[in-house]
C-alpha atoms as a PDB file:
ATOM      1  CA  UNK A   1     120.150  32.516 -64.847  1.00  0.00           C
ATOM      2  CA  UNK A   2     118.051  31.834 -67.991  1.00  0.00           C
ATOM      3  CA  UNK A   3     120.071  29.227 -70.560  1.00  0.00           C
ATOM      4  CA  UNK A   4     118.988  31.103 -73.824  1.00  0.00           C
ATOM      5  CA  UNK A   5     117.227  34.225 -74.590  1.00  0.00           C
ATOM      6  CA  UNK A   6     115.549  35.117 -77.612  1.00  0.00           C
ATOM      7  CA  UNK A   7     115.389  38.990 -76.834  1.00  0.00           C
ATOM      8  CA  UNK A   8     117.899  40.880 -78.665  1.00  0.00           C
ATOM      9  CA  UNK A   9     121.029  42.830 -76.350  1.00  0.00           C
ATOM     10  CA  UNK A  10     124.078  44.631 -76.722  1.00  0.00           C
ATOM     11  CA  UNK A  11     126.960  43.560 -74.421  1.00  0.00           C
ATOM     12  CA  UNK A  12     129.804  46.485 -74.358  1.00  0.00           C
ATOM     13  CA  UNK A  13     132.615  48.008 -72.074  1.00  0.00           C
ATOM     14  CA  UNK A  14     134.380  51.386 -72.392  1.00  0.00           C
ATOM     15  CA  UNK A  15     137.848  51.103 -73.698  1.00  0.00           C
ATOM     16  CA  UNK A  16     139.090  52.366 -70.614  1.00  0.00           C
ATOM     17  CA  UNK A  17     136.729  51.192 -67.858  1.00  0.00           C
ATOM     18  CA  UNK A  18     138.460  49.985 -64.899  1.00  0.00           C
ATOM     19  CA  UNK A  19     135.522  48.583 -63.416  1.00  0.00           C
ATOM     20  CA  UNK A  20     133.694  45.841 -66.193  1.00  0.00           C
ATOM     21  CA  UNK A  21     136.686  44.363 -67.954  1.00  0.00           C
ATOM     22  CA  UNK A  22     136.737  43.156 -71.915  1.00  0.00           C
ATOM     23  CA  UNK A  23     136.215  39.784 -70.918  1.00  0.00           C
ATOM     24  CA  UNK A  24     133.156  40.105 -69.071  1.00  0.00           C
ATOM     25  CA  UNK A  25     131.343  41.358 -71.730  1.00  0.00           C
ATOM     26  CA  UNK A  26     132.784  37.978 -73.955  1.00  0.00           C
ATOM     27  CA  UNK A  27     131.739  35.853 -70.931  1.00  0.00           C
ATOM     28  CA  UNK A  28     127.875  37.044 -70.577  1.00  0.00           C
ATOM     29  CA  UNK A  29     128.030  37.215 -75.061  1.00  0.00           C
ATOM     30  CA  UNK A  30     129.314  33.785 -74.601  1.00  0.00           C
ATOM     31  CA  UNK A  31     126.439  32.556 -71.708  1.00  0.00           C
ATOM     32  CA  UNK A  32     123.469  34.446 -73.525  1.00  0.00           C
ATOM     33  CA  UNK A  33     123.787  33.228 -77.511  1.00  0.00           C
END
């Protein structure tokens, strides 16, 4: 898994998604900037 990135991304869920949870999506935001 790469430390940094320089490539822009957007890192969402669906409000109701039972499958990727909200804190996923604050984990990878969290790993990637």
């Amino acid at each position: 898994v790469a430390k940094s990135c320089f490539v822009p991304a957007l890192f969402g869920h669906a409000t109701e998604d039972d499958f990727i949870q909200p804190h996923h999506s604050d984990r990878i935001y969290d790993t990637y900037a």
